[in-house]
Protein backbone atom coordinates (compact mmCIF):
# COMPACT_ATOMS: atom_id res chain seq x y z
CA UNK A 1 62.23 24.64 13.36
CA UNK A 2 61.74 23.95 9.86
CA UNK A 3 63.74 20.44 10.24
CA UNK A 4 61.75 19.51 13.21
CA UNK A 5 58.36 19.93 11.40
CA UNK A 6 59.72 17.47 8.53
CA UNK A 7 60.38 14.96 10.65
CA UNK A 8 57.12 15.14 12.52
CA UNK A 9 55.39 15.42 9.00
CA UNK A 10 57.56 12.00 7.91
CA UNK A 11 56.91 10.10 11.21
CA UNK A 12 53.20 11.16 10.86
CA UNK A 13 52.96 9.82 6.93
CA UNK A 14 54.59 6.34 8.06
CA UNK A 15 52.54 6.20 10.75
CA UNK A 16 49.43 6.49 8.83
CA UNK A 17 50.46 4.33 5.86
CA UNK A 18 51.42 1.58 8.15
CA UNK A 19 47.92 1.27 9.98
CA UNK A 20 46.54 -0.43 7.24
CA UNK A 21 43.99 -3.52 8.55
CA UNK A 22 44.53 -5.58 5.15
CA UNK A 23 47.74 -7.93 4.08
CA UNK A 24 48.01 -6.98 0.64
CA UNK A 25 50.39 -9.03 -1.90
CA UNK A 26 50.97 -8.81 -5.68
CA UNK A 27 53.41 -10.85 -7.82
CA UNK A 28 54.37 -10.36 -11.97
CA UNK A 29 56.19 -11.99 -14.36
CA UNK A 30 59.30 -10.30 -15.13
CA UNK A 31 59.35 -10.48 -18.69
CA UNK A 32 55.72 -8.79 -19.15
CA UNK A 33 56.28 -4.78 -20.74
CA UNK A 34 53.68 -3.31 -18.69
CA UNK A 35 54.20 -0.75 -20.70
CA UNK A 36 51.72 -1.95 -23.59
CA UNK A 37 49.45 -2.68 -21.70
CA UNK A 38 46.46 -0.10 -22.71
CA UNK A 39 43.20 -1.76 -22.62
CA UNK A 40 41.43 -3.70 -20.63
CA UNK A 41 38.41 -6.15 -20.08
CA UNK A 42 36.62 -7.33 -16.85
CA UNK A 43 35.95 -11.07 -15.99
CA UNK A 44 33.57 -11.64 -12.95
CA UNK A 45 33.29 -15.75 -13.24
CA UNK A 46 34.88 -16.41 -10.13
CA UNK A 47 33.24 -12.72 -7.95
CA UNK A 48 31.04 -14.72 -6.12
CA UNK A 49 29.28 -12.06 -3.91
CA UNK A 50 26.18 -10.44 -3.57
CA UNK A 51 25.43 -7.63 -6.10
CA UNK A 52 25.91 -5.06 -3.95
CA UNK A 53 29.55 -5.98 -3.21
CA UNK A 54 30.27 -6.97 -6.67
CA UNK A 55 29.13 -3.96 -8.00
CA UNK A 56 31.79 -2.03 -5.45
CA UNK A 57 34.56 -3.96 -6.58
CA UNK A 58 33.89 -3.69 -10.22
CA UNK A 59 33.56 -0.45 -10.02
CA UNK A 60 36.55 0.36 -7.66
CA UNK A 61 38.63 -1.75 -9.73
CA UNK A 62 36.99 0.03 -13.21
CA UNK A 63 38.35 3.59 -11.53
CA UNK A 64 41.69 1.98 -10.56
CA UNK A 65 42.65 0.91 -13.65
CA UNK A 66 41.34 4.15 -15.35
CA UNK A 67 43.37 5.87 -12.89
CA UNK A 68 46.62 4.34 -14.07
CA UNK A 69 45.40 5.17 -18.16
CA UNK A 70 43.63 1.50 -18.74
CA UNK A 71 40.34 1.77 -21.15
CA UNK A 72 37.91 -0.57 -21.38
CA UNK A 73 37.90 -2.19 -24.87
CA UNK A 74 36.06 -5.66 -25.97
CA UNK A 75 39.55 -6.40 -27.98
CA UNK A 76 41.80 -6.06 -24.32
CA UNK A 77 45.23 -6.24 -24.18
CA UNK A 78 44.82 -7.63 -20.75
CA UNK A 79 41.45 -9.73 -18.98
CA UNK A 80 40.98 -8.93 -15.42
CA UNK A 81 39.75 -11.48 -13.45
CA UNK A 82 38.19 -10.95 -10.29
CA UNK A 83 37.95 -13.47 -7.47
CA UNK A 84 36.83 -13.29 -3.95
CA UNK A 85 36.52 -15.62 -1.25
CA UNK A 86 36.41 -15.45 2.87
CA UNK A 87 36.80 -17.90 5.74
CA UNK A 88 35.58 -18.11 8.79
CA UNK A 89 38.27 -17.02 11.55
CA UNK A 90 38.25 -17.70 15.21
CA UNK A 91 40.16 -15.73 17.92
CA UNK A 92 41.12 -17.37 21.28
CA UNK A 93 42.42 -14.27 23.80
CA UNK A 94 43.51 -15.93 27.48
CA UNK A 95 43.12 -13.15 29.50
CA UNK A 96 44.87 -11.58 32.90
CA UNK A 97 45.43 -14.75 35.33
CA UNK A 98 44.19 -13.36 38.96
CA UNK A 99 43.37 -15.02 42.39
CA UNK A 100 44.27 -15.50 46.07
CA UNK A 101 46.66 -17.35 47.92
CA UNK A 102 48.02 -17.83 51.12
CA UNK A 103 49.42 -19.88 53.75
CA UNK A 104 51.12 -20.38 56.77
CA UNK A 105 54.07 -22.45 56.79
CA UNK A 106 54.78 -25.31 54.25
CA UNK A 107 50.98 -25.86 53.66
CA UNK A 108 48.56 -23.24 51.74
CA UNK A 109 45.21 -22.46 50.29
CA UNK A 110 44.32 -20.44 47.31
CA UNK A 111 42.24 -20.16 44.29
CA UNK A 112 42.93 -18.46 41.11
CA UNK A 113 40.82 -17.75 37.71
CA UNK A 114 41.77 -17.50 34.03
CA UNK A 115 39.34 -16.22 31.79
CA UNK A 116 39.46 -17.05 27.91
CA UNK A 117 37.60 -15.38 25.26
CA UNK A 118 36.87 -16.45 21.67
CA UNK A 119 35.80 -14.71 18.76
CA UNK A 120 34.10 -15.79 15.61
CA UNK A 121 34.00 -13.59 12.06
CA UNK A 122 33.74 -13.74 8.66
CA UNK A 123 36.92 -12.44 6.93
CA UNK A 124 37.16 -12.05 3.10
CA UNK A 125 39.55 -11.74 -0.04
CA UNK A 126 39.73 -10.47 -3.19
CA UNK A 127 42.45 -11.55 -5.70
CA UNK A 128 43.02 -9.59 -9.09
CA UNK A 129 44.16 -11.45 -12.16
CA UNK A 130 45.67 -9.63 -15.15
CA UNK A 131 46.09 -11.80 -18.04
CA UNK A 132 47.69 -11.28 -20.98
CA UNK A 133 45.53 -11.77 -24.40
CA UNK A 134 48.07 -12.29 -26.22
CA UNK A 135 49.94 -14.90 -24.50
CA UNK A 136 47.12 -16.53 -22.30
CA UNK A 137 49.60 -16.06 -19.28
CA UNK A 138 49.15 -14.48 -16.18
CA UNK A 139 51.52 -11.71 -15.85
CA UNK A 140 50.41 -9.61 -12.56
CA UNK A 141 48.52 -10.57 -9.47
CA UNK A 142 47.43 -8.82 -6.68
CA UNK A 143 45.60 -10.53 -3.22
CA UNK A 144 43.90 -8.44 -0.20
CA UNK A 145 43.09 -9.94 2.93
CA UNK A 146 41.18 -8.90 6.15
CA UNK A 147 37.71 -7.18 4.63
CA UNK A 148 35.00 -7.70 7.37
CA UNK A 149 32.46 -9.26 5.80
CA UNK A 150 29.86 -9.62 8.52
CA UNK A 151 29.32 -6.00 8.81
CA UNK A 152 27.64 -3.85 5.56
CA UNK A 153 28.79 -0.61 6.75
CA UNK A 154 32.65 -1.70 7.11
CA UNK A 155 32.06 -3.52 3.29
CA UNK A 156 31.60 -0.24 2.07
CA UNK A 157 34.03 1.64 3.25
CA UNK A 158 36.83 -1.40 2.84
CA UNK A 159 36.28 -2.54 -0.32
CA UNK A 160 37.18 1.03 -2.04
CA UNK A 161 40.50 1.01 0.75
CA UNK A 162 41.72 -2.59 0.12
CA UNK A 163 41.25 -2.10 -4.32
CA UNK A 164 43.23 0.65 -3.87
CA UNK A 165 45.66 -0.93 -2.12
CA UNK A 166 45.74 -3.66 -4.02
CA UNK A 167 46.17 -1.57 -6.91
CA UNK A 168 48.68 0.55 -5.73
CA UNK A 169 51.71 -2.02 -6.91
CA UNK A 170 50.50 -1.66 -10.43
CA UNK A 171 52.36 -1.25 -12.65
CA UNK A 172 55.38 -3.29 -10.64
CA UNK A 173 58.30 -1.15 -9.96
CA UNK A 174 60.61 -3.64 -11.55
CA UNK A 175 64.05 -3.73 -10.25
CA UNK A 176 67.12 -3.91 -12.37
């Protein structure tokens, strides 16, 4: 009994982690030490987005980094850069071919329909820059895609989800 509620509990935590509406990717340079890595700084150049959403992600990302022991300092050890974009995206869906046909013989008659639907949304991304001070190199990246950005409501709720996301392969789990 005890084995079989494991296994439910497992299938049910992959199932949920996997339902995820965002692509997220990150990329580091292997010979950073994340490890020293202690303070940080935020650079909003390149946010270009309404002050509303900025002020989500700076603040998502703020409690991110705090999260993983990051301070904010004006000396950093590393400058976060913050960049966000989106692109319009358009969906073509052919849907269910139907009709009627008949016929006697070698000759026939019929008709038939095909229905195709389009969609058109706004869809954004937000890429996170860590730079070394130090060295003036980039040493960890992280991009989310798929934030709707033509609805307010679903802003708020994904741009929390899709930091923490992004976020989540920080520090890299470096393979030896």
């Amino acid at each position: 009994m005890k084995k079989k509620y494991l296994v439910f509990l497992l299938a049910a935590t992959l199932g949920l982690t996997s339902c995820s509406p965002f692509q997220v990717k990150s990329d580091y340079a292997e010979t950073a030490n994340f490890n020293n890595y202690k303070t940080y700084k935020l650079r909003i150049d390149d946010l270009n987005l309404n002050d509303i959403d900025k002020d989500r992600v700076l603040n998502e990302v703020s409690k991110q980094l705090q999260m993983k022991g990051l301070r904010v300092s004006d000396a950093p050890d590393l400058i976060v850069n913050l960049k966000a974009n989106h692109k319009q995206v358009k969906d073509i869906v052919e849907g269910n071919r139907y009709g009627m046909y008949g016929g006697f013989g070698y000759g026939g008659f019929g008709f038939g329909v095909n229905r195709t639907f389009s969609r058109n949304y706004n869809q954004g991304s937000l890429m996170i820059d860590l730079i070394d001070t130090q060295t003036q190199k980039l040493v960890w990246q992280g991009v989310g895609t798929g934030i709707s950005v033509d609805s307010p409501k679903s802003k708020q709720t994904q741009i929390p989800e899709i930091v923490a996301e992004i976020m989540a392969n920080y520090p890299p789990n470096k393979k030896k």
